[in-house]
PDB file of N, CA and C in Angstrom:
ATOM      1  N   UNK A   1     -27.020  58.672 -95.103  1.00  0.00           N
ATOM      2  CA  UNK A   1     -26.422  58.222 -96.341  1.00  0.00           C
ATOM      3  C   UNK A   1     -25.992  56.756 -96.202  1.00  0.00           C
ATOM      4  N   UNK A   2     -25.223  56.494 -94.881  1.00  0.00           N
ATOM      5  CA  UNK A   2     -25.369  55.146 -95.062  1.00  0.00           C
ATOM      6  C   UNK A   2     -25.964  54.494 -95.343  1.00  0.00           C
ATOM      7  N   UNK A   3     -27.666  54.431 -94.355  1.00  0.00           N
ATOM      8  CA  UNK A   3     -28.650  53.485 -94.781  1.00  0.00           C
ATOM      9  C   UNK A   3     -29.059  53.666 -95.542  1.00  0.00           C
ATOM     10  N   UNK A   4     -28.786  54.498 -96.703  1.00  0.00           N
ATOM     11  CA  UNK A   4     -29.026  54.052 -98.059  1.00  0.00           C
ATOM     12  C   UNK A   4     -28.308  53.622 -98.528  1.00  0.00           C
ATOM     13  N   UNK A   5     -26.747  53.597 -98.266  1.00  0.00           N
ATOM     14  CA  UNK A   5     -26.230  52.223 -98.860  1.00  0.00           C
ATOM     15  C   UNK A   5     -26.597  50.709 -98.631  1.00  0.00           C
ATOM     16  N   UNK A   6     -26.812  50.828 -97.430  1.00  0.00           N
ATOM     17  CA  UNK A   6     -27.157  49.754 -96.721  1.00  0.00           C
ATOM     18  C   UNK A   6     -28.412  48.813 -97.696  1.00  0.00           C
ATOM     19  N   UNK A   7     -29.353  49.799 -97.383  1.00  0.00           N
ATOM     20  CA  UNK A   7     -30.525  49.263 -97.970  1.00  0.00           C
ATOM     21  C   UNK A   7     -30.020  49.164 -99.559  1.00  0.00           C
ATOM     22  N   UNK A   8     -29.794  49.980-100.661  1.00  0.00           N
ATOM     23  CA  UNK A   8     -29.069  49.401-101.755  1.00  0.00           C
ATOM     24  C   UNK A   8     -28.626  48.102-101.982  1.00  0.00           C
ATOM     25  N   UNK A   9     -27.502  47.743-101.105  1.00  0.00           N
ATOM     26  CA  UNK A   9     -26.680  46.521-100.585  1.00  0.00           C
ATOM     27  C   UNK A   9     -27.374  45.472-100.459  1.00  0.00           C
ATOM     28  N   UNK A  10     -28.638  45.846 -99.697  1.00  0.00           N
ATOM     29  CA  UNK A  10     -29.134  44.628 -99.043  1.00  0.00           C
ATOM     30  C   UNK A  10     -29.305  43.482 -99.617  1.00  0.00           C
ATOM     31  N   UNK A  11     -29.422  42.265 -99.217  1.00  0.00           N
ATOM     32  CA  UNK A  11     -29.516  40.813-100.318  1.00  0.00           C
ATOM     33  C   UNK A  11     -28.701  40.938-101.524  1.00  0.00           C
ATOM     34  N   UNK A  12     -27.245  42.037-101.414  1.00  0.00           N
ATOM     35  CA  UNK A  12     -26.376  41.470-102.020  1.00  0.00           C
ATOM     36  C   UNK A  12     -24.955  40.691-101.957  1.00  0.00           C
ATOM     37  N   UNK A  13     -24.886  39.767-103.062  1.00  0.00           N
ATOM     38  CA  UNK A  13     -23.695  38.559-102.094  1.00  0.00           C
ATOM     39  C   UNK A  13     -22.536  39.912-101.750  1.00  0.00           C
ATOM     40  N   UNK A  14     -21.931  38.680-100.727  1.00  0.00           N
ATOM     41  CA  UNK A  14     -20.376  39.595-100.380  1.00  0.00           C
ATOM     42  C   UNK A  14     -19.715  40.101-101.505  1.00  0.00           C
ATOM     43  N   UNK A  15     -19.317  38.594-102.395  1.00  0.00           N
ATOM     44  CA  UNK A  15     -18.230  39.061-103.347  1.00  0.00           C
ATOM     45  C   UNK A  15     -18.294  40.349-104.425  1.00  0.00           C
ATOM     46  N   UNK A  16     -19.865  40.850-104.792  1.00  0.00           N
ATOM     47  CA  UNK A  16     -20.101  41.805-105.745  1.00  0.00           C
ATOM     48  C   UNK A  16     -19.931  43.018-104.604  1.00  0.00           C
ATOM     49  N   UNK A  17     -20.004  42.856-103.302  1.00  0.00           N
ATOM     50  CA  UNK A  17     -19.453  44.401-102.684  1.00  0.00           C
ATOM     51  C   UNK A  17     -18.594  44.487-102.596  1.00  0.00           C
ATOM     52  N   UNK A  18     -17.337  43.770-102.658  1.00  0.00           N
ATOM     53  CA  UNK A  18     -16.024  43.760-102.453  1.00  0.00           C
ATOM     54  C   UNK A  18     -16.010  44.471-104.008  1.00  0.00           C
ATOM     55  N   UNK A  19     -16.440  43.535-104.843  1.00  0.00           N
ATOM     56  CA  UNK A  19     -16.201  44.217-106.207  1.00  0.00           C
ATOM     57  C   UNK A  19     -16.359  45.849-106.291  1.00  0.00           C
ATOM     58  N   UNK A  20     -17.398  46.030-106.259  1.00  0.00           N
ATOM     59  CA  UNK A  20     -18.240  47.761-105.946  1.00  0.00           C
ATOM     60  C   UNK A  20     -17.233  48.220-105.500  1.00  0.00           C
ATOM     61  N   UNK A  21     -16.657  48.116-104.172  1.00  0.00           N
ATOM     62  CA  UNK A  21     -15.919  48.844-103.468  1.00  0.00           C
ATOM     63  C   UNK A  21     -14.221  49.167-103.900  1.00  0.00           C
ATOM     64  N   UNK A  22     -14.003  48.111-104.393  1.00  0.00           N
ATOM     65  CA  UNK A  22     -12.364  47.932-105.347  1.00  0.00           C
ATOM     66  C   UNK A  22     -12.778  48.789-106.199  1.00  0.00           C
ATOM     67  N   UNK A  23     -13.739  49.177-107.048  1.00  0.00           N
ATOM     68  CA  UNK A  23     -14.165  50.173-108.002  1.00  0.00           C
ATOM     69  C   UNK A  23     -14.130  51.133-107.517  1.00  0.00           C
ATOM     70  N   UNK A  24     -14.930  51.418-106.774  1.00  0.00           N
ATOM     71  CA  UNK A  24     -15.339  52.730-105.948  1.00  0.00           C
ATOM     72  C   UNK A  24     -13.480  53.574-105.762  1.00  0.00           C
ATOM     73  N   UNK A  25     -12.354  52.532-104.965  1.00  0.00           N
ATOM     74  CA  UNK A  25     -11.128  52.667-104.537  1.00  0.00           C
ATOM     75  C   UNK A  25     -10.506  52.725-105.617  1.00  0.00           C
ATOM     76  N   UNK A  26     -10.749  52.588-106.692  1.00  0.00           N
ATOM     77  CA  UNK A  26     -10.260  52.420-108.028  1.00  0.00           C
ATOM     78  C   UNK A  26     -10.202  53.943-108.559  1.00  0.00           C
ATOM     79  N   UNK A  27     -11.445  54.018-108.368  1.00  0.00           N
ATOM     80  CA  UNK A  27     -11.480  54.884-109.292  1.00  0.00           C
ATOM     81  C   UNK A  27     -11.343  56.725-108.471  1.00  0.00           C
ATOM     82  N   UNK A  28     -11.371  56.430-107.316  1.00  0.00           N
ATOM     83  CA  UNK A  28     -10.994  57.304-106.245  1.00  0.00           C
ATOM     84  C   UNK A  28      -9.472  57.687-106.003  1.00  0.00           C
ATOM     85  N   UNK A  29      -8.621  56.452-106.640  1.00  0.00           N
ATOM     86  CA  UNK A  29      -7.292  56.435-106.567  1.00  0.00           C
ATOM     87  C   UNK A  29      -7.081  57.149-107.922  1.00  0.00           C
ATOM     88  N   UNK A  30      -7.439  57.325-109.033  1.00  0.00           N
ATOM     89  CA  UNK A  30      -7.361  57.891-110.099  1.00  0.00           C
ATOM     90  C   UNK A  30      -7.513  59.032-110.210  1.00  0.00           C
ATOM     91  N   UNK A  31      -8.608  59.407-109.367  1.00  0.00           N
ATOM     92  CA  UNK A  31      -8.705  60.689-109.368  1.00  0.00           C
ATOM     93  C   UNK A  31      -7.767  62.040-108.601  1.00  0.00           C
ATOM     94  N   UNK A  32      -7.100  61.138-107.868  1.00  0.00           N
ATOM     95  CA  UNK A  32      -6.479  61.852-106.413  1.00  0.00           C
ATOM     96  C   UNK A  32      -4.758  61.655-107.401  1.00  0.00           C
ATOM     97  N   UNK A  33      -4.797  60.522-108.574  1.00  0.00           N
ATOM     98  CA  UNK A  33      -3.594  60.786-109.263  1.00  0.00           C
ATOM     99  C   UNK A  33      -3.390  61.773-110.019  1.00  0.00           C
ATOM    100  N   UNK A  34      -4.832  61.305-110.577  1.00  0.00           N
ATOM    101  CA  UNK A  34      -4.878  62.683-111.393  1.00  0.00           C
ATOM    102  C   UNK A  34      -4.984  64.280-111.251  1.00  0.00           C
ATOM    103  N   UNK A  35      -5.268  64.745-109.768  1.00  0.00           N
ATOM    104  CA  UNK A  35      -4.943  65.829-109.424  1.00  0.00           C
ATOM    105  C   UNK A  35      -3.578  66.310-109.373  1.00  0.00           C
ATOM    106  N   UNK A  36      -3.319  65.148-108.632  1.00  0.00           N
ATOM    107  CA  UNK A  36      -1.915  65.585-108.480  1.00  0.00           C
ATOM    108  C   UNK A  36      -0.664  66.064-109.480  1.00  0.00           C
ATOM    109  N   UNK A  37      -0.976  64.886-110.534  1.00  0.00           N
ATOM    110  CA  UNK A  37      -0.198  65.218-112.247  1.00  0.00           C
ATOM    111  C   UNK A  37      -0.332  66.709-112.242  1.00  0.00           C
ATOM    112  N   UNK A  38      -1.953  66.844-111.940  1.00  0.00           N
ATOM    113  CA  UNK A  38      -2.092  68.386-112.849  1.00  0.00           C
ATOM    114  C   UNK A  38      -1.538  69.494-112.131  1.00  0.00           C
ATOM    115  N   UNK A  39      -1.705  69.321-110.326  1.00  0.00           N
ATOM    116  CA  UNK A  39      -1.074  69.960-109.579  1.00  0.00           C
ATOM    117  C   UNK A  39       0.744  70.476-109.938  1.00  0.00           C
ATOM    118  N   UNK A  40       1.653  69.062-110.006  1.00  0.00           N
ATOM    119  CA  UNK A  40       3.005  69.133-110.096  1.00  0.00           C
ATOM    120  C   UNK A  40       3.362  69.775-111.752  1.00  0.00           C
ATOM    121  N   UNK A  41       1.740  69.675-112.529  1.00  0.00           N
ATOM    122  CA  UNK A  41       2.255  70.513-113.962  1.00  0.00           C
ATOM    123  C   UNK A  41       3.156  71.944-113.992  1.00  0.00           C
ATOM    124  N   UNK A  42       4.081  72.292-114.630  1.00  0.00           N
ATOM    125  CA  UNK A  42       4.160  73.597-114.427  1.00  0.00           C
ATOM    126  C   UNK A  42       3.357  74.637-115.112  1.00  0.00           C
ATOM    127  N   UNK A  43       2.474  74.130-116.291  1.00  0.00           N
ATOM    128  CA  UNK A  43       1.840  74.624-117.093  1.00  0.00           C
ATOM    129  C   UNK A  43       0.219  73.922-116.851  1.00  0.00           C
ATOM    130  N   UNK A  44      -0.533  74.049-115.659  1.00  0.00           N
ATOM    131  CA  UNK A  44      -1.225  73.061-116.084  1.00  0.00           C
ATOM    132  C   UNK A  44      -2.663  73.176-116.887  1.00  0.00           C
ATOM    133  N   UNK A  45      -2.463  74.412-117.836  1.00  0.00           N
ATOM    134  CA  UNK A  45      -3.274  74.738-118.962  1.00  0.00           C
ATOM    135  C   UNK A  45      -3.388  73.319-120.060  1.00  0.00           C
ATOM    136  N   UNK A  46      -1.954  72.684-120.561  1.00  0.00           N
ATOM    137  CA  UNK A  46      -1.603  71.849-121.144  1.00  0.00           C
ATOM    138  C   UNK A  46      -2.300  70.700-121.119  1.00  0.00           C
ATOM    139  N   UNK A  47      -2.687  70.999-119.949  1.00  0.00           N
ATOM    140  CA  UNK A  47      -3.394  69.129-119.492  1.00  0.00           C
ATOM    141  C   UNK A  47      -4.552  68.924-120.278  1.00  0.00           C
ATOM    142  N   UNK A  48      -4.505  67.652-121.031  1.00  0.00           N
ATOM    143  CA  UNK A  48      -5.530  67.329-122.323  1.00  0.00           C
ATOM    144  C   UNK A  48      -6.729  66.748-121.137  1.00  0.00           C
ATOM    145  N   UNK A  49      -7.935  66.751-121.274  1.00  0.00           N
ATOM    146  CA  UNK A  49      -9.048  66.618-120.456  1.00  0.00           C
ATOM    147  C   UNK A  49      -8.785  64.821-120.550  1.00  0.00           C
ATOM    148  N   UNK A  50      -9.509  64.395-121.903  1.00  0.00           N
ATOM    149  CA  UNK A  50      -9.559  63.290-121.910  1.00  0.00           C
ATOM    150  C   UNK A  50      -8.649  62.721-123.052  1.00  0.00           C
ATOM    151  N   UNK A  51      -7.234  62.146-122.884  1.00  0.00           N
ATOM    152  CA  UNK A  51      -5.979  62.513-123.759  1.00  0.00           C
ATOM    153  C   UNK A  51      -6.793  61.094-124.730  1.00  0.00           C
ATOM    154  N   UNK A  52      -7.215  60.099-123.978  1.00  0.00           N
ATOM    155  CA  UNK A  52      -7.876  58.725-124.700  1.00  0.00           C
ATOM    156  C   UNK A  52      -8.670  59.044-125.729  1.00  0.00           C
ATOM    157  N   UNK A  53      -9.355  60.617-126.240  1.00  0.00           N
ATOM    158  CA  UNK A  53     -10.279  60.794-127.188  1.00  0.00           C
ATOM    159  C   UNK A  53      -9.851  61.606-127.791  1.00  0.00           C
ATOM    160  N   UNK A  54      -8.822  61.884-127.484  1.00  0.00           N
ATOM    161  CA  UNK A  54      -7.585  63.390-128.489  1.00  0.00           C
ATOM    162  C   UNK A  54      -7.231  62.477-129.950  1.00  0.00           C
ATOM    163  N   UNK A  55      -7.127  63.429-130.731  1.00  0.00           N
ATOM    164  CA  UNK A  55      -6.714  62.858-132.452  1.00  0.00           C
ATOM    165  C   UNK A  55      -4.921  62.623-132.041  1.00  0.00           C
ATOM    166  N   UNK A  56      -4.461  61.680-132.885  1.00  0.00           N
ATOM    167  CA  UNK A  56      -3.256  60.954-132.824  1.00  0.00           C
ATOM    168  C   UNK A  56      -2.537  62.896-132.817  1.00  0.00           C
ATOM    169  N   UNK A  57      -2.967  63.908-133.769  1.00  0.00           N
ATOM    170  CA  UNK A  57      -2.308  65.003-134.553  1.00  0.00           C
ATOM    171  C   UNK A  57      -2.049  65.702-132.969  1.00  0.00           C
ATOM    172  N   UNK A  58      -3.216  65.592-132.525  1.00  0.00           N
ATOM    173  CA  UNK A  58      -2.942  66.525-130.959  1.00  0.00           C
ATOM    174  C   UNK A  58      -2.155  66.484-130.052  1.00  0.00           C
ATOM    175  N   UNK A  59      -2.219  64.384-129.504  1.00  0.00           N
ATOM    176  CA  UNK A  59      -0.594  64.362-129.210  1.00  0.00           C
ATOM    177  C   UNK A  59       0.258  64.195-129.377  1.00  0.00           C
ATOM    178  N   UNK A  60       0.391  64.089-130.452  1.00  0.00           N
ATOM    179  CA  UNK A  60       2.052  64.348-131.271  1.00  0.00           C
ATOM    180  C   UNK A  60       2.303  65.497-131.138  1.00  0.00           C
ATOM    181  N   UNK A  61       1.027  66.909-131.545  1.00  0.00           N
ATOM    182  CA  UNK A  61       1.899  67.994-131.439  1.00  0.00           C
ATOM    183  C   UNK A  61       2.299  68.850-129.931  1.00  0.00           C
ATOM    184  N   UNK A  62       2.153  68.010-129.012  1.00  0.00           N
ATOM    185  CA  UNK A  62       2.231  68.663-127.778  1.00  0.00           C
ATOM    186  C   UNK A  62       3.663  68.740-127.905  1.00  0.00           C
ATOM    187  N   UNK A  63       3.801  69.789-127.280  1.00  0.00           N
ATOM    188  CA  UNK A  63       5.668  70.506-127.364  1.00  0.00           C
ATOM    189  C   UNK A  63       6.168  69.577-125.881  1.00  0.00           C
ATOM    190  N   UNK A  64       7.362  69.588-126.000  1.00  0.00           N
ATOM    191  CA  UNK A  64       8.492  68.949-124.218  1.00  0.00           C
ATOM    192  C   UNK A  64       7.678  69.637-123.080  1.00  0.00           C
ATOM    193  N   UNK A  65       7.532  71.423-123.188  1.00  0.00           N
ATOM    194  CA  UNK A  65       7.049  71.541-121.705  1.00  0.00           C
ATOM    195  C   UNK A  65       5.218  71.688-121.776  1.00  0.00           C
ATOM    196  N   UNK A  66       4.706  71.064-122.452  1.00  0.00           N
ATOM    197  CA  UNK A  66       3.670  70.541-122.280  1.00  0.00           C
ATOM    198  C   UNK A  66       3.439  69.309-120.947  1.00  0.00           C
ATOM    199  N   UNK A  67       4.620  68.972-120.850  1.00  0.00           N
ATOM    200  CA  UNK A  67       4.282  68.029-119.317  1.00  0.00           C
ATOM    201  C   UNK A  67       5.461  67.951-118.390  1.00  0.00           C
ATOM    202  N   UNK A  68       6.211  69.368-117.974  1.00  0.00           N
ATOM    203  CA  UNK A  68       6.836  69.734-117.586  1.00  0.00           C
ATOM    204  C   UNK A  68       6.354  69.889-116.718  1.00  0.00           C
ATOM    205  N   UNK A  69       7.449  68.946-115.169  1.00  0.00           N
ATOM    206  CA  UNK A  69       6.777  69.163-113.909  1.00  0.00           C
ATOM    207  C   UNK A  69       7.976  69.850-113.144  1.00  0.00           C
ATOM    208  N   UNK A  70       7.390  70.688-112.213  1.00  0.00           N
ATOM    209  CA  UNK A  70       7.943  71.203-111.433  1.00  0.00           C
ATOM    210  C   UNK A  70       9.565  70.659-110.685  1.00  0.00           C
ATOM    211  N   UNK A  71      10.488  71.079-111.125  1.00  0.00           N
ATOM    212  CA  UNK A  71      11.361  70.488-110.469  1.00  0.00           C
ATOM    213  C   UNK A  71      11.256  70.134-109.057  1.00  0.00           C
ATOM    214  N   UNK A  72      11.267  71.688-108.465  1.00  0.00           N
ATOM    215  CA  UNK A  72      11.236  71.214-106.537  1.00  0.00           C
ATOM    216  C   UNK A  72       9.998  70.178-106.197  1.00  0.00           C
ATOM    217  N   UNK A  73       9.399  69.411-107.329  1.00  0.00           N
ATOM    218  CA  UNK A  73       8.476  68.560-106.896  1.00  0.00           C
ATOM    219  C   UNK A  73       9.566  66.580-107.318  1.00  0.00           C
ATOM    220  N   UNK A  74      10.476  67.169-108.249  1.00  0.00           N
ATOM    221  CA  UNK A  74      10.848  65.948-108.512  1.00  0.00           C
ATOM    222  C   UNK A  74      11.387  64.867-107.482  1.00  0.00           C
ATOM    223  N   UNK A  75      12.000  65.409-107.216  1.00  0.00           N
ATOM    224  CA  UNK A  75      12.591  64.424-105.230  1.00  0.00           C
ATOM    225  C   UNK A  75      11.567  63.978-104.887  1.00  0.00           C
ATOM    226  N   UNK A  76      10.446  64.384-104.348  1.00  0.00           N
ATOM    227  CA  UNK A  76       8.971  64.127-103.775  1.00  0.00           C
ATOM    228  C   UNK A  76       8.351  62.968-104.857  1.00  0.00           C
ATOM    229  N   UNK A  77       8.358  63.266-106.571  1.00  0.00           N
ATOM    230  CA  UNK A  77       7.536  61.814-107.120  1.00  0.00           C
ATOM    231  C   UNK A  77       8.163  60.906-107.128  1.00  0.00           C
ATOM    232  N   UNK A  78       9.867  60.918-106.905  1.00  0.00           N
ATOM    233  CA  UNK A  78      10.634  59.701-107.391  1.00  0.00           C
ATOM    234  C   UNK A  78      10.569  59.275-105.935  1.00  0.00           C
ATOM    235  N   UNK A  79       9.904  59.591-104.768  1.00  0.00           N
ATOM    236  CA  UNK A  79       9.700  58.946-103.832  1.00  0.00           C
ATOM    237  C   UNK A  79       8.492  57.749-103.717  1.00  0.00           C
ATOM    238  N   UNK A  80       7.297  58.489-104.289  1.00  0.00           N
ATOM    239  CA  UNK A  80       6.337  58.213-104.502  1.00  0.00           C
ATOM    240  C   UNK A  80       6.327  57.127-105.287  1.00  0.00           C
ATOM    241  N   UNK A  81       7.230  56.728-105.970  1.00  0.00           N
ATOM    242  CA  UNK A  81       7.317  56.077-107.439  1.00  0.00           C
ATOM    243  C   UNK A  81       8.108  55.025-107.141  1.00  0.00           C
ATOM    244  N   UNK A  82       9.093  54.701-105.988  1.00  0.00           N
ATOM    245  CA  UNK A  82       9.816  53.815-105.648  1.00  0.00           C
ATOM    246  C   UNK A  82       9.747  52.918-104.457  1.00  0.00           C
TER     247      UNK A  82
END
């Protein structure tokens, strides 16, 4: 698998792999956030797939414990978060 990155890569400048790769970390970091949200959900039925393509009506009507997280998790994000 490498050397097919490799070869992919090849004769390309540095700066567009740095780019690729900040993406790649980008979007790898998003995903590993986004587990986690859904993980610390207490409900995590609630969780809108893609909330960016939901009608304004949908999230407005989400109720309070629609993103109700686990208390014994709260100590742990306000760590994470500071």
């Amino acid at each position: 698998m490498d050397r097919i990155k490799c070869r992919i890569l090849e004769g390309v400048e540095a700066a567009d792999v740095r780019v690729l790769v900040l993406d790649m970390q980008g979007r790898l970091m998003l995903d590993m956030l986004g587990h986690g949200i859904e993980a610390a959900l207490v409900n995590p039925s609630t969780l809108i797939p893609e909330p960016w393509q939901a009608s304004n009506e949908r999230l407005t009507g989400l109720g309070v414990d629609a993103m109700a997280v686990d208390p014994a998790l709260v100590p742990t994000v306000q760590v994470l978060f500071h």
